[in-house]
Structures are given as structure tokens and as C-alpha cells.
PDB file of N, CA and C in Angstrom:
ATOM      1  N   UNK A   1       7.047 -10.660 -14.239  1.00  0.00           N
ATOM      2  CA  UNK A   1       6.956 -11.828 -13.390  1.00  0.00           C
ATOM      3  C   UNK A   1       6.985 -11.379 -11.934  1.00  0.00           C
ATOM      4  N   UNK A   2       5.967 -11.709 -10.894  1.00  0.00           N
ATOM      5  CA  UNK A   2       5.577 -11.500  -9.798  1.00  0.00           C
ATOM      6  C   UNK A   2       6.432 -12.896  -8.583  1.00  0.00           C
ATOM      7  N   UNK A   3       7.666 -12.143  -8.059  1.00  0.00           N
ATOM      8  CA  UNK A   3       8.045 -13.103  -7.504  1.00  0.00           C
ATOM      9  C   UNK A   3       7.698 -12.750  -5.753  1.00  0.00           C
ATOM     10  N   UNK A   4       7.076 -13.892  -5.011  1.00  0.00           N
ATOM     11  CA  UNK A   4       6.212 -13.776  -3.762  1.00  0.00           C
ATOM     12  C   UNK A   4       7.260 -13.025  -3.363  1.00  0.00           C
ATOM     13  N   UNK A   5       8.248 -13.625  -3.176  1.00  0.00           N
ATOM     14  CA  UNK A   5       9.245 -13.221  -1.894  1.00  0.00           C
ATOM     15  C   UNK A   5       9.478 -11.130  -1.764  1.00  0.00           C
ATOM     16  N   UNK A   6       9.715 -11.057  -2.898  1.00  0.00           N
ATOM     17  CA  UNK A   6       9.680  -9.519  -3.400  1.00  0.00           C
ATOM     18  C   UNK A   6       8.294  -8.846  -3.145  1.00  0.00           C
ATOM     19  N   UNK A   7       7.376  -9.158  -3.910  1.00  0.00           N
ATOM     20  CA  UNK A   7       5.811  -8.348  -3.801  1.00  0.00           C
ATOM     21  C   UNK A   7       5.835  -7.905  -5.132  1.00  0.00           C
ATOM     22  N   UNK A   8       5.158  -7.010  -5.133  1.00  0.00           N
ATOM     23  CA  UNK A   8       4.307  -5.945  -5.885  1.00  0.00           C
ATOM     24  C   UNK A   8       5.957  -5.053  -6.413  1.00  0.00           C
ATOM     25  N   UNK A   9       7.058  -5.216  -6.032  1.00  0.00           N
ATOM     26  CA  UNK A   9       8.296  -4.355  -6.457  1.00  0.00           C
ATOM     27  C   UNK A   9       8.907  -5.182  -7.542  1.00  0.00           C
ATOM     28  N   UNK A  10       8.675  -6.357  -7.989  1.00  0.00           N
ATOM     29  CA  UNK A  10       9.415  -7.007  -9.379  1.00  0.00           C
ATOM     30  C   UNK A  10       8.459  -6.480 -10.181  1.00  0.00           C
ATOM     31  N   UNK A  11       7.165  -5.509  -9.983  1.00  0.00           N
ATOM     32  CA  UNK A  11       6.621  -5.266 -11.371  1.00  0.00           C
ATOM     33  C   UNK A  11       6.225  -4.055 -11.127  1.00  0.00           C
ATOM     34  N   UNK A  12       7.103  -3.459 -10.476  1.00  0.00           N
ATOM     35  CA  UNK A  12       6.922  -1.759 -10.195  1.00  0.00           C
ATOM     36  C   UNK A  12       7.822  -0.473 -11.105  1.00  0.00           C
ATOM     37  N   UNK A  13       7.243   0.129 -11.743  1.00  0.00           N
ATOM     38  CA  UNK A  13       8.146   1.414 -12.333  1.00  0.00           C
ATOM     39  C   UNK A  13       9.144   2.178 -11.274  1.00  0.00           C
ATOM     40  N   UNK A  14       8.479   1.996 -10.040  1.00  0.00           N
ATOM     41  CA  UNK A  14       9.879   2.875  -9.046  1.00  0.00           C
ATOM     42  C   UNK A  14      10.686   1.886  -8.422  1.00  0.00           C
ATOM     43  N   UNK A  15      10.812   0.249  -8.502  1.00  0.00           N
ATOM     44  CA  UNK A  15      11.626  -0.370  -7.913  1.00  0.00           C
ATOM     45  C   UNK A  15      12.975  -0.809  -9.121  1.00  0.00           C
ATOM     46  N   UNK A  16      14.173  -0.557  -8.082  1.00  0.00           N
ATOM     47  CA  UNK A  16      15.125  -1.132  -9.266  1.00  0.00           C
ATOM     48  C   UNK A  16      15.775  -1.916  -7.842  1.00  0.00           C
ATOM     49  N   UNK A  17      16.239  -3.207  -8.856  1.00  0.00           N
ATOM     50  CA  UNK A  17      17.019  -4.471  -8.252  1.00  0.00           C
ATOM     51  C   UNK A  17      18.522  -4.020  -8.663  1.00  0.00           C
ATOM     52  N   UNK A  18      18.882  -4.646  -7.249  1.00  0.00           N
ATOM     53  CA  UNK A  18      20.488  -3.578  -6.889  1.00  0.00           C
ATOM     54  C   UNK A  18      20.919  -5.476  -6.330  1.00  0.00           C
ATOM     55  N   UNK A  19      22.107  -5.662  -7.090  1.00  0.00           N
ATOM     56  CA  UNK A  19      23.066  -7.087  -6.561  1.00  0.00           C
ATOM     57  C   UNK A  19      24.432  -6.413  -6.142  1.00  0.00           C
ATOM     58  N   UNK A  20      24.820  -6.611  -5.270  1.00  0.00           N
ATOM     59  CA  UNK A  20      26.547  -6.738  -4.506  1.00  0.00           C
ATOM     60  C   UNK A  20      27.082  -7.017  -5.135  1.00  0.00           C
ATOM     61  N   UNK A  21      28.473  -6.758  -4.488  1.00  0.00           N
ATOM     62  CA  UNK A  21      29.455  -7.345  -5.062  1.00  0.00           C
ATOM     63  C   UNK A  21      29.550  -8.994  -5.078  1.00  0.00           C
ATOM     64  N   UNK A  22      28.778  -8.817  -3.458  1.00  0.00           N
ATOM     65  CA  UNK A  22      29.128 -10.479  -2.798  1.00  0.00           C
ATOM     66  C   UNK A  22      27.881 -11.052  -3.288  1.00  0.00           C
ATOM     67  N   UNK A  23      26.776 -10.805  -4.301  1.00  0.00           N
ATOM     68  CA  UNK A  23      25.900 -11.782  -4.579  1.00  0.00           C
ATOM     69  C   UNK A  23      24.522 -11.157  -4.302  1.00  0.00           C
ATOM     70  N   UNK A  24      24.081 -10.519  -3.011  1.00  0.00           N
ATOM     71  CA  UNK A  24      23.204 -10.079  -2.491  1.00  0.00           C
ATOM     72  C   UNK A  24      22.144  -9.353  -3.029  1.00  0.00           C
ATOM     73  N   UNK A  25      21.270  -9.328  -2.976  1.00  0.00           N
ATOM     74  CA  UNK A  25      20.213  -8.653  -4.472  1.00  0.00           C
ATOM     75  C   UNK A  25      19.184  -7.746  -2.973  1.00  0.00           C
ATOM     76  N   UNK A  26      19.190  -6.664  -3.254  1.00  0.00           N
ATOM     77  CA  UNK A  26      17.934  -5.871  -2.731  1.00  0.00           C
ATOM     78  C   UNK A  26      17.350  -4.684  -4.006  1.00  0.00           C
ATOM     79  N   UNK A  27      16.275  -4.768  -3.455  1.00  0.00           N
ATOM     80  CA  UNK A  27      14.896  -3.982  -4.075  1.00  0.00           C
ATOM     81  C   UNK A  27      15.044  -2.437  -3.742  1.00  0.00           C
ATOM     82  N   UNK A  28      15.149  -0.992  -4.423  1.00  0.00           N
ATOM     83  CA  UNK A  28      15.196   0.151  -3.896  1.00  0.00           C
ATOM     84  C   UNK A  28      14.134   0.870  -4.393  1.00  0.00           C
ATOM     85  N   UNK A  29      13.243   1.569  -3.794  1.00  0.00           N
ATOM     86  CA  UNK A  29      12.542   1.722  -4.311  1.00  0.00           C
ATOM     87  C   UNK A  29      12.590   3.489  -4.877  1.00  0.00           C
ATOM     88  N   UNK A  30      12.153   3.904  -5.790  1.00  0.00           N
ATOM     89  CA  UNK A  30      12.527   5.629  -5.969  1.00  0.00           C
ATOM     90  C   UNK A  30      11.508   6.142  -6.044  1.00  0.00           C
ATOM     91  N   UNK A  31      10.355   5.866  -5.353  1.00  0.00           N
ATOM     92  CA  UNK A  31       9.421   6.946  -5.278  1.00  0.00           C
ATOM     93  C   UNK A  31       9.930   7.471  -3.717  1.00  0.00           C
ATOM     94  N   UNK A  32      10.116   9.454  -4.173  1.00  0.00           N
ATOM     95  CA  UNK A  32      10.399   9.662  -2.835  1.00  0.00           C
ATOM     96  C   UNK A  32       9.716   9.529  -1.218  1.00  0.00           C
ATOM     97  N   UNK A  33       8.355   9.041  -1.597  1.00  0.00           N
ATOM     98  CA  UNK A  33       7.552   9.543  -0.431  1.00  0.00           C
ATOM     99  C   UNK A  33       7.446   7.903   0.359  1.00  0.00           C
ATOM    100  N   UNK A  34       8.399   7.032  -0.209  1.00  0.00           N
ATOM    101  CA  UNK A  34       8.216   5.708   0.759  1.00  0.00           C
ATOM    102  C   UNK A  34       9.497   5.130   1.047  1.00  0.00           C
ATOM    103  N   UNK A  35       9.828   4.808   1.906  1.00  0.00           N
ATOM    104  CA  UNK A  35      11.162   3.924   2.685  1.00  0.00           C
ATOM    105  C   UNK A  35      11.694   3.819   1.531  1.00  0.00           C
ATOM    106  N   UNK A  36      13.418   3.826   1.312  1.00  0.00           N
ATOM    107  CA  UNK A  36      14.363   3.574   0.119  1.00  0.00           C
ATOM    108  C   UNK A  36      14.757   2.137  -0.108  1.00  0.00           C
ATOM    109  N   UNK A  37      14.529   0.808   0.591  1.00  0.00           N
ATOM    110  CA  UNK A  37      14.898  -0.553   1.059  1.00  0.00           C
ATOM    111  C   UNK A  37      13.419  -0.703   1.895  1.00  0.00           C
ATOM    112  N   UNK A  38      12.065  -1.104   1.234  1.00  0.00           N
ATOM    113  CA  UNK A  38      11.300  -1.625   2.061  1.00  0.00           C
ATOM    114  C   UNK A  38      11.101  -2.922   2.295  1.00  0.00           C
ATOM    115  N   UNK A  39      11.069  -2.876   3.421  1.00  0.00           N
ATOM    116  CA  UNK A  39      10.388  -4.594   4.319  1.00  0.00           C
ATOM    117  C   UNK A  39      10.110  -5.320   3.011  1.00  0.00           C
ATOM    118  N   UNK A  40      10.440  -6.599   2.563  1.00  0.00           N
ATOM    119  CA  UNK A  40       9.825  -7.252   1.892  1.00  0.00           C
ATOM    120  C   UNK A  40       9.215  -8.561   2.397  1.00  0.00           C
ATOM    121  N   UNK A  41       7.802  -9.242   1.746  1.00  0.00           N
ATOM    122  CA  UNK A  41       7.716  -8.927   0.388  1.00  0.00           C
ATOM    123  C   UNK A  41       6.919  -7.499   0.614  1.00  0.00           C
ATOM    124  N   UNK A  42       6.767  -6.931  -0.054  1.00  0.00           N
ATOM    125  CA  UNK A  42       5.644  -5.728  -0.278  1.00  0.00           C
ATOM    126  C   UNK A  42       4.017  -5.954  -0.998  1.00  0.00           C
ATOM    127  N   UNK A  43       3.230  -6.124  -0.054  1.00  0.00           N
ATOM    128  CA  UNK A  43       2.216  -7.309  -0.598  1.00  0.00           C
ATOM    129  C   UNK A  43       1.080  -5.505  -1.095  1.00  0.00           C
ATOM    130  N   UNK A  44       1.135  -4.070  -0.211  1.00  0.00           N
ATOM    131  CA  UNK A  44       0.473  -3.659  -0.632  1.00  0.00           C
ATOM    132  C   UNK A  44       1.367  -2.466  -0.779  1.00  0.00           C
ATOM    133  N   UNK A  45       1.148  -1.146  -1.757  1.00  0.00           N
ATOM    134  CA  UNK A  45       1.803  -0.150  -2.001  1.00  0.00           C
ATOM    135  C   UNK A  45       1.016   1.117  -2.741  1.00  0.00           C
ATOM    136  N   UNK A  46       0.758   2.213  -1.983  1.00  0.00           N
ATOM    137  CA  UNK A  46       0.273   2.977  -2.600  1.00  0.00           C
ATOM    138  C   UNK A  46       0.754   3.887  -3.760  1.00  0.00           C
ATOM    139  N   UNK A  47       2.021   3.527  -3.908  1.00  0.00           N
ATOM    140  CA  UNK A  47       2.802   4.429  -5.115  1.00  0.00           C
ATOM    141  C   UNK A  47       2.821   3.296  -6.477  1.00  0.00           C
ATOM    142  N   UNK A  48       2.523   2.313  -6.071  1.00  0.00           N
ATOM    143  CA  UNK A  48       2.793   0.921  -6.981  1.00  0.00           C
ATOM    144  C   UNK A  48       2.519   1.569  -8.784  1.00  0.00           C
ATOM    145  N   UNK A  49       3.078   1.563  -9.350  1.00  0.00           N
ATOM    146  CA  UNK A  49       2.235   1.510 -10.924  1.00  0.00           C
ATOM    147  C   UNK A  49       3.044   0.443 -11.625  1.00  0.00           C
ATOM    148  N   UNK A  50       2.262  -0.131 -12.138  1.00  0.00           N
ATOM    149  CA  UNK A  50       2.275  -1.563 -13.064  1.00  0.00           C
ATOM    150  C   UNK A  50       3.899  -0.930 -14.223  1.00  0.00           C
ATOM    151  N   UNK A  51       4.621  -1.948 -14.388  1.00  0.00           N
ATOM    152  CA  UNK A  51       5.896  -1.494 -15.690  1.00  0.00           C
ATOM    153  C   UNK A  51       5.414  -2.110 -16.748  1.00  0.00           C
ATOM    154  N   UNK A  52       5.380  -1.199 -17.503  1.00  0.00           N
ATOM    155  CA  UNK A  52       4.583  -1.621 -19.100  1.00  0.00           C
ATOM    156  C   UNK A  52       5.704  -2.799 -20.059  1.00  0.00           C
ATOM    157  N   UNK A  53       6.977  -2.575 -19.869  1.00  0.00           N
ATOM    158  CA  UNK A  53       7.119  -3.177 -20.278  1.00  0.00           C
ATOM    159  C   UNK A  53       8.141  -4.534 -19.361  1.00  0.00           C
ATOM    160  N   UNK A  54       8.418  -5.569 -20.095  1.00  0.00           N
ATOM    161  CA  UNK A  54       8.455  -6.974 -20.091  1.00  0.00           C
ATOM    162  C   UNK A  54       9.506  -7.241 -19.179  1.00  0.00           C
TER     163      UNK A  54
END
């Protein structure tokens, strides 16, 4: 599921969703060669690969 606000990182193999203690949800991304917390949403990405699964 492709949520605007996020981008192209709710359906990415290198993004993992990180929540606080206090509630707060950010996007990290682990491909090494791009920002670790990028600008969102992330509308384009050259490391992007689709997550196969669900």
C-alpha cells in the first residue's frame, strides 16, 4: 500500500518504519548511498526496488 504522504518508501525493500516511544513514526532508509531519514514524501528514488512481498 502506497501511502502519498511517505512516497515510493512504504513499498521499498530498503525502507523500514521506525515509531517512538512518544508515537512518532519515521521512514529510514538502508540503502547506503542515499540520506538515512529522507525528505518525505519521496515521489522519485533511484535505489527504489518494489517489496515482493505484502
Amino acid at each position: 500500500m502506497n501511502d502519498p504522504r511517505v512516497g515510493l518508501c512504504t513499498t521499498c525493500v530498503h525502507a523500514r518504519r521506525i515509531t517512538s516511544a512518544k508515537g512518532s513514526t519515521f521512514w529510514m532508509c538502508r540503502e547506503p548511498s542515499l540520506p538515512k531519514y529522507p525528505p518525505l514524501p519521496v515521489l522519485r528514488c533511484r535505489a527504489h526496488q518494489e517489496n515482493a512481498s505484502p
